[in-house]
PDB file of N, CA and C in Angstrom:
ATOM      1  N   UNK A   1     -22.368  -5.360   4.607  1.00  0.00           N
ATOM      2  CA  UNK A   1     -21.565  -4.358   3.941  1.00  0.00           C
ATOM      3  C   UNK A   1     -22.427  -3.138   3.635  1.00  0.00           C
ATOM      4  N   UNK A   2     -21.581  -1.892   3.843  1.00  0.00           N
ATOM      5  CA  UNK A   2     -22.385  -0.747   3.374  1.00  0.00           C
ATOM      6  C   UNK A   2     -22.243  -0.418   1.970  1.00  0.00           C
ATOM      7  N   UNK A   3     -23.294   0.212   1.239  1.00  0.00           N
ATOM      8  CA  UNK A   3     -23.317   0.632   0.141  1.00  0.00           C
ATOM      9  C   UNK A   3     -23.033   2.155  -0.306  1.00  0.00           C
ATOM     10  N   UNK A   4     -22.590   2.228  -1.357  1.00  0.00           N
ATOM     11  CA  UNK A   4     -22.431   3.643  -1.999  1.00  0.00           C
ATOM     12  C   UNK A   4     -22.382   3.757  -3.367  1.00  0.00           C
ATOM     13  N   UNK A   5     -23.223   4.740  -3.864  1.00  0.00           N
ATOM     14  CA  UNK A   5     -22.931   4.750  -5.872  1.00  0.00           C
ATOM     15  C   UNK A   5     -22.071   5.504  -5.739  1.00  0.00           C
ATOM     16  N   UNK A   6     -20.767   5.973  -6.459  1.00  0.00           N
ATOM     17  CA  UNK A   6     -20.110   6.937  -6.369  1.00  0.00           C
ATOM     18  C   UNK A   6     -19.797   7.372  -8.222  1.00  0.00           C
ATOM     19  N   UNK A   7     -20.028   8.285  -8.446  1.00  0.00           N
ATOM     20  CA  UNK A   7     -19.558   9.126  -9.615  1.00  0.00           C
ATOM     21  C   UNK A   7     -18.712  10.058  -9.508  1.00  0.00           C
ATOM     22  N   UNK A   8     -17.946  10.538 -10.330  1.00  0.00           N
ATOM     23  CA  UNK A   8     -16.942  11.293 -10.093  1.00  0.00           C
ATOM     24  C   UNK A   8     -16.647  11.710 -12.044  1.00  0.00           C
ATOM     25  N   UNK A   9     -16.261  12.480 -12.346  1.00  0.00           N
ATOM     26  CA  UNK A   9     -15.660  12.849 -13.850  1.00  0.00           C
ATOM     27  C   UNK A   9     -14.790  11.597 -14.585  1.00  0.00           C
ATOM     28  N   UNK A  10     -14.106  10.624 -13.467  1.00  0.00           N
ATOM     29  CA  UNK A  10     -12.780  10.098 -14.133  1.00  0.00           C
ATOM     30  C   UNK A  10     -13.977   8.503 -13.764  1.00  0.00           C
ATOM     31  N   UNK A  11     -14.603   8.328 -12.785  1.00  0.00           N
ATOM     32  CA  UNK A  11     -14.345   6.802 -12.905  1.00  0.00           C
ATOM     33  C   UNK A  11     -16.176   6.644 -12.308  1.00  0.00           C
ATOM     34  N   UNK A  12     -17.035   5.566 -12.818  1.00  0.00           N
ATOM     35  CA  UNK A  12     -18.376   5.674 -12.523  1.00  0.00           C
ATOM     36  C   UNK A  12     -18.406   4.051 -11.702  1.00  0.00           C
ATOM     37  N   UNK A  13     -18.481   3.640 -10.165  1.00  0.00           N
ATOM     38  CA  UNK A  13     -18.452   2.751  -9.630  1.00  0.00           C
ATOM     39  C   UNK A  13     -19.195   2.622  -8.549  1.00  0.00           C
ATOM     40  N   UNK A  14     -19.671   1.620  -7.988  1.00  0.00           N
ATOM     41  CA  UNK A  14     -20.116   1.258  -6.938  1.00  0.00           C
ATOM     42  C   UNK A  14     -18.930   0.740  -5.471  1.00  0.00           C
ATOM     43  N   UNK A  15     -19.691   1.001  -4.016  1.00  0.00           N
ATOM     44  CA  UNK A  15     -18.581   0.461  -3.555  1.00  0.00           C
ATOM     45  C   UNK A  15     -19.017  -0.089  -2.126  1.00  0.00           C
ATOM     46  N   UNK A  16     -18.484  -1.149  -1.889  1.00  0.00           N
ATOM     47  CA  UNK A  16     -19.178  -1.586  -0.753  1.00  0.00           C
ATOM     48  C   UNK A  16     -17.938  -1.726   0.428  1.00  0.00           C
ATOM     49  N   UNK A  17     -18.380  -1.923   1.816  1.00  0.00           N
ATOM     50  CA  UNK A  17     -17.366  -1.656   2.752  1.00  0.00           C
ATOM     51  C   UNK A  17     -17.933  -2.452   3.770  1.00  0.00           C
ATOM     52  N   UNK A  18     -17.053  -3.728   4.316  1.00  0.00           N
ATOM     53  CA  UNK A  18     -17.379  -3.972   5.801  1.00  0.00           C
ATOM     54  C   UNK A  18     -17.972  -3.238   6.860  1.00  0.00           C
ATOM     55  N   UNK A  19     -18.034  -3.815   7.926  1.00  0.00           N
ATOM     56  CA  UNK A  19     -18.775  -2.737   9.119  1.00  0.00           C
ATOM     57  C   UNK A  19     -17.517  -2.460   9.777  1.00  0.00           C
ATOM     58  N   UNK A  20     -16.186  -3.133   9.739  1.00  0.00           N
ATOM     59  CA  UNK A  20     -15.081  -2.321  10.491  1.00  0.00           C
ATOM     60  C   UNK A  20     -14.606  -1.526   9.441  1.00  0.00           C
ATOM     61  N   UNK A  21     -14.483  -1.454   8.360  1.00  0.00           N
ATOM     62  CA  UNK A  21     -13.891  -0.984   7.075  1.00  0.00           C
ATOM     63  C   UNK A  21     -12.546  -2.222   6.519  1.00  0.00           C
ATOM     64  N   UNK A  22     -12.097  -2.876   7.181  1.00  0.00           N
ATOM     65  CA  UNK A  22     -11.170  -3.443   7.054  1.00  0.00           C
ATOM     66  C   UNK A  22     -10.669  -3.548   5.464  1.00  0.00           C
ATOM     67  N   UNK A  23     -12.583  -4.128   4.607  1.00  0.00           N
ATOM     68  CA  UNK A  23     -12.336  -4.268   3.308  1.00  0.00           C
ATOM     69  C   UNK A  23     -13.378  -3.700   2.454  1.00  0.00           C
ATOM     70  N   UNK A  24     -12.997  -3.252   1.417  1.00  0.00           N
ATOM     71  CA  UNK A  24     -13.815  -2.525   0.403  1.00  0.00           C
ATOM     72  C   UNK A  24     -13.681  -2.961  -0.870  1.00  0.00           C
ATOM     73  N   UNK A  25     -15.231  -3.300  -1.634  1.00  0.00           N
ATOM     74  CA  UNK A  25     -15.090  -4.200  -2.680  1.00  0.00           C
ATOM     75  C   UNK A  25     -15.656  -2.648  -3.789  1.00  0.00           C
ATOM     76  N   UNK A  26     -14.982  -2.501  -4.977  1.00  0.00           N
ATOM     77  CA  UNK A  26     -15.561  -1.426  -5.922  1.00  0.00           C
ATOM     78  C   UNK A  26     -14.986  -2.244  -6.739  1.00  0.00           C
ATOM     79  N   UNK A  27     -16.992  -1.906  -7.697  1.00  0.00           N
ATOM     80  CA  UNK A  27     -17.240  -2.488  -8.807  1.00  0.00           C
ATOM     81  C   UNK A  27     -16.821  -1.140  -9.802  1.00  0.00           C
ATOM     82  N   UNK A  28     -15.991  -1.578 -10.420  1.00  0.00           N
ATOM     83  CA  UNK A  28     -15.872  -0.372 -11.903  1.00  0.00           C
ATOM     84  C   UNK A  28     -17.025  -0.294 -13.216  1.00  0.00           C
ATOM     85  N   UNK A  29     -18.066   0.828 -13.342  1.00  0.00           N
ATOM     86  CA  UNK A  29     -19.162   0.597 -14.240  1.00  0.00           C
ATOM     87  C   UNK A  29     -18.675   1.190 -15.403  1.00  0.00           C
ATOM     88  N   UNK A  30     -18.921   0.806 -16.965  1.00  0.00           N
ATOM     89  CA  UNK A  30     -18.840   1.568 -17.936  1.00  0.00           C
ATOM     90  C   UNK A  30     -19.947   2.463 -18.218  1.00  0.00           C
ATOM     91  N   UNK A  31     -20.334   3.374 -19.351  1.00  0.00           N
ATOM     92  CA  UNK A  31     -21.048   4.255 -19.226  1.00  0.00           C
ATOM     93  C   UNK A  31     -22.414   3.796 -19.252  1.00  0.00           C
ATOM     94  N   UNK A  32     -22.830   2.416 -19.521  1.00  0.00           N
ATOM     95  CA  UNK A  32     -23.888   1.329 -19.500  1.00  0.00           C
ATOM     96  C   UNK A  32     -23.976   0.954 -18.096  1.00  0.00           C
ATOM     97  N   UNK A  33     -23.526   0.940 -17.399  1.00  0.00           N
ATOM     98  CA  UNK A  33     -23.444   0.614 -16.006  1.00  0.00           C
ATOM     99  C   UNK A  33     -23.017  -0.596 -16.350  1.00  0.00           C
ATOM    100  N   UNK A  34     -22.385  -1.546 -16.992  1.00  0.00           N
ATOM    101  CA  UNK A  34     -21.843  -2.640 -16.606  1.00  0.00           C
ATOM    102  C   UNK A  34     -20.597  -2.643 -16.227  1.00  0.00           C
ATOM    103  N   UNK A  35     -20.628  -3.967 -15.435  1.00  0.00           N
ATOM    104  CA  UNK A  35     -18.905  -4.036 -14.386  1.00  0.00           C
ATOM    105  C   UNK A  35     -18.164  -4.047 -15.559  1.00  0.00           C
ATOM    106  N   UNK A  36     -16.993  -3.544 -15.528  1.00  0.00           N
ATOM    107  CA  UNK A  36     -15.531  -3.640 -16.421  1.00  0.00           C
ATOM    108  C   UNK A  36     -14.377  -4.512 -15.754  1.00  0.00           C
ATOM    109  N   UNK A  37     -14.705  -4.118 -14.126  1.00  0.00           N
ATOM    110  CA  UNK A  37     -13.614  -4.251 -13.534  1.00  0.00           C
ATOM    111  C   UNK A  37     -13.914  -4.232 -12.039  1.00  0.00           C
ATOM    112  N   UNK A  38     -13.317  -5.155 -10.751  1.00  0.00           N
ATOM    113  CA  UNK A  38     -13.598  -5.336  -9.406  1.00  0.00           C
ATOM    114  C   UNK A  38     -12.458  -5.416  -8.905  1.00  0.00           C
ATOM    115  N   UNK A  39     -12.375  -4.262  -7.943  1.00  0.00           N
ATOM    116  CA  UNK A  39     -10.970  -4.258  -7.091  1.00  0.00           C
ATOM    117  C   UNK A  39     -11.479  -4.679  -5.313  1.00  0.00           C
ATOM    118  N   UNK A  40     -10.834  -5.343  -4.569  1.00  0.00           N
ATOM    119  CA  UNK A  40     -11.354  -5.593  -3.392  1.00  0.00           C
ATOM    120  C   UNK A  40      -9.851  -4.848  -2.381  1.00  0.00           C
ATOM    121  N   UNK A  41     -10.141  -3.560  -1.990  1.00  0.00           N
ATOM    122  CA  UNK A  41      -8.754  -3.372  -1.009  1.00  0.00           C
ATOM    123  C   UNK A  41      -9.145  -4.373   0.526  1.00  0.00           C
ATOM    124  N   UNK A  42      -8.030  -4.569   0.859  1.00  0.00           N
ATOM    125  CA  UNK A  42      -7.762  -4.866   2.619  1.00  0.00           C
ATOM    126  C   UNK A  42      -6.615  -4.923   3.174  1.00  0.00           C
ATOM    127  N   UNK A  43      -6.924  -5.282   4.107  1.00  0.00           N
ATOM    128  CA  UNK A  43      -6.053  -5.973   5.380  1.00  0.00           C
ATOM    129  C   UNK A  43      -4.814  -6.279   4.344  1.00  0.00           C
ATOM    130  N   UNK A  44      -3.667  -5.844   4.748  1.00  0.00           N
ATOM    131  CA  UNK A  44      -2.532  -7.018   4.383  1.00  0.00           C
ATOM    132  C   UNK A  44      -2.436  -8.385   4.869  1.00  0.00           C
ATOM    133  N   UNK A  45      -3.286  -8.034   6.452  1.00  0.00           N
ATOM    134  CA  UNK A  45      -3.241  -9.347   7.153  1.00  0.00           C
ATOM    135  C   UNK A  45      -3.950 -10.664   6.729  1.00  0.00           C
ATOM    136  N   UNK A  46      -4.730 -10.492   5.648  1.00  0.00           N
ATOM    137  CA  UNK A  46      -5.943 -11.389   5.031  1.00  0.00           C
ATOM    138  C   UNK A  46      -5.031 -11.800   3.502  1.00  0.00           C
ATOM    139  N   UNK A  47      -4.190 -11.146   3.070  1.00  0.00           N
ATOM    140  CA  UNK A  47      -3.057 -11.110   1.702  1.00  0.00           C
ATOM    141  C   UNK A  47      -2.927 -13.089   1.750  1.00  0.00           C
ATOM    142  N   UNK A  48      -2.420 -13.731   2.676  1.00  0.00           N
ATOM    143  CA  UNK A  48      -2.358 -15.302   2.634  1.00  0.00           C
ATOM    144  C   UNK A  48      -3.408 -15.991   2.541  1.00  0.00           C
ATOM    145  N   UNK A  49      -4.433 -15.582   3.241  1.00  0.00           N
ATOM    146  CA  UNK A  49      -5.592 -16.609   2.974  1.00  0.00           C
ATOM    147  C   UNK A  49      -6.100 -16.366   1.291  1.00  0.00           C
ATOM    148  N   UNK A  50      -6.193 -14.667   1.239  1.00  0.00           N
ATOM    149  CA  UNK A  50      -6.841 -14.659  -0.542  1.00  0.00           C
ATOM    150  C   UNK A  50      -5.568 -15.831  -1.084  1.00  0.00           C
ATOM    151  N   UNK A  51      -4.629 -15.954  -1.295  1.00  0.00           N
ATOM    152  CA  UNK A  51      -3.823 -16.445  -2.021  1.00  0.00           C
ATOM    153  C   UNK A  51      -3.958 -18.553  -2.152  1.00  0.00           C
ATOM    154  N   UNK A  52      -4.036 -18.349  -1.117  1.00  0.00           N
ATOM    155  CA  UNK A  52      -4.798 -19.911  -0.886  1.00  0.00           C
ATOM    156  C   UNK A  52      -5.480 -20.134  -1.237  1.00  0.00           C
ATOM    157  N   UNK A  53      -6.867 -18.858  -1.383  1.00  0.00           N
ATOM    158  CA  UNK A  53      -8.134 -19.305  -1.927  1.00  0.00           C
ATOM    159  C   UNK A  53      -8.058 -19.722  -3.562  1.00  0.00           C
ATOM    160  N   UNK A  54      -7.032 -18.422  -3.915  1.00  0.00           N
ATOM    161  CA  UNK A  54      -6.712 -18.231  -5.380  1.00  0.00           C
ATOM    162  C   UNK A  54      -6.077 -19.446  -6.133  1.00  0.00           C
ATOM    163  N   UNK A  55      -4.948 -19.608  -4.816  1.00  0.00           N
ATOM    164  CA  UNK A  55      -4.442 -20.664  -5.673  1.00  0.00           C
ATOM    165  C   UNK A  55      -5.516 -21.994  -6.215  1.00  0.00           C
ATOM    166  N   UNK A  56      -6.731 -22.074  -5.245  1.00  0.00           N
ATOM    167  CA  UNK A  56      -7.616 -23.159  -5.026  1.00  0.00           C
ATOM    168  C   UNK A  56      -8.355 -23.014  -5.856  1.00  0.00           C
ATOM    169  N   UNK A  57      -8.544 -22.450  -6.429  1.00  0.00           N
ATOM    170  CA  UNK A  57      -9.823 -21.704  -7.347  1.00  0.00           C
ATOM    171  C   UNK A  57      -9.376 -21.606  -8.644  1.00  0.00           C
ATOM    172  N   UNK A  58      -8.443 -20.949  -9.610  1.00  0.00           N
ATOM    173  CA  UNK A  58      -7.949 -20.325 -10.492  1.00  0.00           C
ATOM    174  C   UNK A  58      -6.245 -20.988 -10.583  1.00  0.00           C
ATOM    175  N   UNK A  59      -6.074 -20.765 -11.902  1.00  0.00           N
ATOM    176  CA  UNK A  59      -4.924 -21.586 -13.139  1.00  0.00           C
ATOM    177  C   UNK A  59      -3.708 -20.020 -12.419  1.00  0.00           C
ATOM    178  N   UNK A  60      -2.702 -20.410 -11.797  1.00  0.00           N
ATOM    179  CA  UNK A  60      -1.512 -19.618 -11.391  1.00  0.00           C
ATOM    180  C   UNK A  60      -1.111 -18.937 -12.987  1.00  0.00           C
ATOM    181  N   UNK A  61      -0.731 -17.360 -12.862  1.00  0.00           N
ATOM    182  CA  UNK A  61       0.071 -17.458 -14.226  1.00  0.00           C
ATOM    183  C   UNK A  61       0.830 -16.321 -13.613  1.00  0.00           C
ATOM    184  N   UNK A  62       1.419 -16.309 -12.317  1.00  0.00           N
ATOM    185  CA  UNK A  62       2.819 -15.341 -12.363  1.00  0.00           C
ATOM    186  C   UNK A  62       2.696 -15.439 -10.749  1.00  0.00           C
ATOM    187  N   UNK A  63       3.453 -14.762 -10.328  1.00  0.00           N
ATOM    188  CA  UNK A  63       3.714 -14.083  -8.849  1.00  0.00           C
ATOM    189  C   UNK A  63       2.016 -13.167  -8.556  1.00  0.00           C
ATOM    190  N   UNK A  64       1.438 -14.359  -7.147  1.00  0.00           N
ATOM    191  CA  UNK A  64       0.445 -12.872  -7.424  1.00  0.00           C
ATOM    192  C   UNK A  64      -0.470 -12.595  -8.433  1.00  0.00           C
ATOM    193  N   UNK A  65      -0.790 -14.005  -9.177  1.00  0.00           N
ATOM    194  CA  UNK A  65      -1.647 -13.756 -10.620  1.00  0.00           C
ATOM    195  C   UNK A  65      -2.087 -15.129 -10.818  1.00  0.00           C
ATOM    196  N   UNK A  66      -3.279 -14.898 -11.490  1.00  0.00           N
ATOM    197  CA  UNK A  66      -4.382 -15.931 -12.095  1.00  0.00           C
ATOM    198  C   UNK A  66      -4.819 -15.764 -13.001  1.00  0.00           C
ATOM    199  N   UNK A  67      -5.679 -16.695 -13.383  1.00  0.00           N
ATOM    200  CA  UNK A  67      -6.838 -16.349 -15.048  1.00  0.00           C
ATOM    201  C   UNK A  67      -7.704 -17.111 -14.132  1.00  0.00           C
ATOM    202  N   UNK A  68      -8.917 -16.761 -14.714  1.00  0.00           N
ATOM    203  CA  UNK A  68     -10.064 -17.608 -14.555  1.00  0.00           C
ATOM    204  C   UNK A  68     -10.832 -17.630 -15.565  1.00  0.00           C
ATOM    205  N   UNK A  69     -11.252 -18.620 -15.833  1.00  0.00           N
ATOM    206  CA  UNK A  69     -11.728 -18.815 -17.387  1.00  0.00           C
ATOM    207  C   UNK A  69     -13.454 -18.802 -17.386  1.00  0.00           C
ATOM    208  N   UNK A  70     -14.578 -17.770 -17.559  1.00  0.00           N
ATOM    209  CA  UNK A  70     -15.937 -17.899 -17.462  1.00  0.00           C
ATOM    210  C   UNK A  70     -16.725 -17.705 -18.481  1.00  0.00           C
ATOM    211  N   UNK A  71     -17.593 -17.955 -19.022  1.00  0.00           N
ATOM    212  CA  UNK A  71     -18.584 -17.744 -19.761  1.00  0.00           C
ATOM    213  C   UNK A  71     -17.945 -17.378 -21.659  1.00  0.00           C
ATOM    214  N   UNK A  72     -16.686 -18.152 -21.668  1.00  0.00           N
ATOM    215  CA  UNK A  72     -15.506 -18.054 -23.101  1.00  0.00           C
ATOM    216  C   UNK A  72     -14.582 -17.014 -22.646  1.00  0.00           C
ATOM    217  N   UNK A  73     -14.412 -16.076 -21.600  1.00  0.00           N
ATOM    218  CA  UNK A  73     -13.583 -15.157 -21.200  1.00  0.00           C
ATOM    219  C   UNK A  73     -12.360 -15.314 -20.226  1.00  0.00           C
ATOM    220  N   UNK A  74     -11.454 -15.202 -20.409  1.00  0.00           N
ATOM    221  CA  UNK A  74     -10.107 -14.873 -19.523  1.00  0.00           C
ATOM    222  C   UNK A  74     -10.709 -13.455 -18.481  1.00  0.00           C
ATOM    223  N   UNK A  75     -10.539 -14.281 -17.322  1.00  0.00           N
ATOM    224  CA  UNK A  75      -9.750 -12.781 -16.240  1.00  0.00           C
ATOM    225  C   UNK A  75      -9.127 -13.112 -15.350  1.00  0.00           C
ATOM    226  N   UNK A  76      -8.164 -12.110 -15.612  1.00  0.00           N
ATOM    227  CA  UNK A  76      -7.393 -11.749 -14.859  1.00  0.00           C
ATOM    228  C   UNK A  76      -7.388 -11.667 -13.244  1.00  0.00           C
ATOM    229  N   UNK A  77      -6.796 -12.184 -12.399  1.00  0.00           N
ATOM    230  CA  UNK A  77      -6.807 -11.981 -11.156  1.00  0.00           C
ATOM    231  C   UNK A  77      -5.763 -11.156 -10.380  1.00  0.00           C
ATOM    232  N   UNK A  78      -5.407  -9.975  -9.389  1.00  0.00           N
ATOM    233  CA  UNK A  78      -3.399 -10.194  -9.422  1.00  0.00           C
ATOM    234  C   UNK A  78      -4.161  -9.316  -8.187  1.00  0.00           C
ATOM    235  N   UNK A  79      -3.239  -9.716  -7.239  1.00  0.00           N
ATOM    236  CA  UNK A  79      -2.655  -8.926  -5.911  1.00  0.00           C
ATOM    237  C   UNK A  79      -1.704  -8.251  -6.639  1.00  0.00           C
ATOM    238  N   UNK A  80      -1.672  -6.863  -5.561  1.00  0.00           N
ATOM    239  CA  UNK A  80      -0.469  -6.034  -5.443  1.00  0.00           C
ATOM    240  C   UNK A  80      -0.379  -5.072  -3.948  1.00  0.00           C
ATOM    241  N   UNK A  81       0.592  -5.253  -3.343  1.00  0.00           N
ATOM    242  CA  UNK A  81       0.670  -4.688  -2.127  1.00  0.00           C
ATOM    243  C   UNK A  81       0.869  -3.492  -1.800  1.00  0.00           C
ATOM    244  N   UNK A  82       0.261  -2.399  -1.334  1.00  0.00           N
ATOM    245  CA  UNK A  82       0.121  -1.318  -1.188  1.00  0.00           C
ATOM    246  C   UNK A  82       0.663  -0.927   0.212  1.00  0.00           C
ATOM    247  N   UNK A  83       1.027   0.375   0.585  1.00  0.00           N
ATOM    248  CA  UNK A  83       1.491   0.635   1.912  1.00  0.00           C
ATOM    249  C   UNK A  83       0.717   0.047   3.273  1.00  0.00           C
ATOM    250  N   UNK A  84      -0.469   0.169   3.240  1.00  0.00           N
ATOM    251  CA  UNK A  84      -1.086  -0.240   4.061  1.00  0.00           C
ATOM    252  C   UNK A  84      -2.075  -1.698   4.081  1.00  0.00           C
ATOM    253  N   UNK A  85      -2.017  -2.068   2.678  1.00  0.00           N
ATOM    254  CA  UNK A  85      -3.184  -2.804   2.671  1.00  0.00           C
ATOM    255  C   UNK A  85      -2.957  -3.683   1.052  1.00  0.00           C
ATOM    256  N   UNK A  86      -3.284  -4.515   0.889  1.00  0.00           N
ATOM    257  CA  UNK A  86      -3.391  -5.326  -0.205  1.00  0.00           C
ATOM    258  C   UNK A  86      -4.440  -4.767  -1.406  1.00  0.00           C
ATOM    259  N   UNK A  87      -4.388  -4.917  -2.162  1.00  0.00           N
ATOM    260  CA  UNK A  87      -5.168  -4.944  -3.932  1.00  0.00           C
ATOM    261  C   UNK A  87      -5.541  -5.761  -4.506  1.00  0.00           C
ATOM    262  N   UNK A  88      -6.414  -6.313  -4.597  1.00  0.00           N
ATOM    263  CA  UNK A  88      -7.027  -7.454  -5.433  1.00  0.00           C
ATOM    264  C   UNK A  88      -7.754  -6.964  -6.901  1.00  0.00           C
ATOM    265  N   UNK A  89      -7.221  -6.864  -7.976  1.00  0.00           N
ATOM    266  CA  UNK A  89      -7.684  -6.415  -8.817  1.00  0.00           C
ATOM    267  C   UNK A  89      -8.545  -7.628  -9.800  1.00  0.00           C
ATOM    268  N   UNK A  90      -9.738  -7.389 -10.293  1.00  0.00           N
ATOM    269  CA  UNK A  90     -10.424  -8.996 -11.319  1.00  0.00           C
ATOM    270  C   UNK A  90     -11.127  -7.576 -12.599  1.00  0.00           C
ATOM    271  N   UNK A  91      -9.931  -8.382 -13.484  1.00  0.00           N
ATOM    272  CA  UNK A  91     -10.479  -7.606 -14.993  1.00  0.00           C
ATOM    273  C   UNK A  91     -10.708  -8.787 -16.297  1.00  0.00           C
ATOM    274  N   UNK A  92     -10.978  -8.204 -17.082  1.00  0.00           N
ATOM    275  CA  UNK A  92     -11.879  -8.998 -18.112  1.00  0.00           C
ATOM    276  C   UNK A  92     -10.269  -9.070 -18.877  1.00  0.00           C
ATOM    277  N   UNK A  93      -9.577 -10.323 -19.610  1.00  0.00           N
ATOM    278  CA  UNK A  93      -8.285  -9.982 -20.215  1.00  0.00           C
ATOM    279  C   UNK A  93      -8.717  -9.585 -21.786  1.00  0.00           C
ATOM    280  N   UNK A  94      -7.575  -8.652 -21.990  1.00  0.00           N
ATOM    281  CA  UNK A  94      -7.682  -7.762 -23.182  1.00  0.00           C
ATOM    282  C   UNK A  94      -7.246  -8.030 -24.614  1.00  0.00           C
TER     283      UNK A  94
END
């Protein structure tokens, strides 16, 4: 995967990308640089296998949604389908 720091005014993240691009994993940093938040875009065509994995891995809690329980913390897991490509969003629950 290729690397990139990216800053911008609104959002301070890292982001990494296959060698076809297919998928791109961005880490969301707070002003500490720690992760807040990990979105993985792709393939729609890959949308069934994440879901298998998910289901295999992580406690179901909706359409498209998980918890995973680590270190005393809830997160959140959830697909959402985009025009071209799937959303994998993993946040810390609030």
């Amino acid at each position: 995967m290729a690397y990139a720091k990216v800053t911008n005014d609104r959002f301070r993240y890292l982001k990494y990308s296959n060698s076809t691009d297919s998928q791109t994993l961005l880490f969301f940093l707070n002003n500490d640089s720690t992760c807040m938040s990990e979105r993985l875009i792709c393939d729609l065509g890959v949308k069934t296998e994440k879901i298998k994995e998910f289901d295999s891995m992580y406690k179901k809690s909706g359409e498209n949604r998980w918890i995973d329980y680590r270190e005393g913390k809830n997160y959140l897991i959830e697909i959402k389908d985009e025009k071209w490509s799937c959303v994998i969003t993993i946040e810390a629950d609030k």
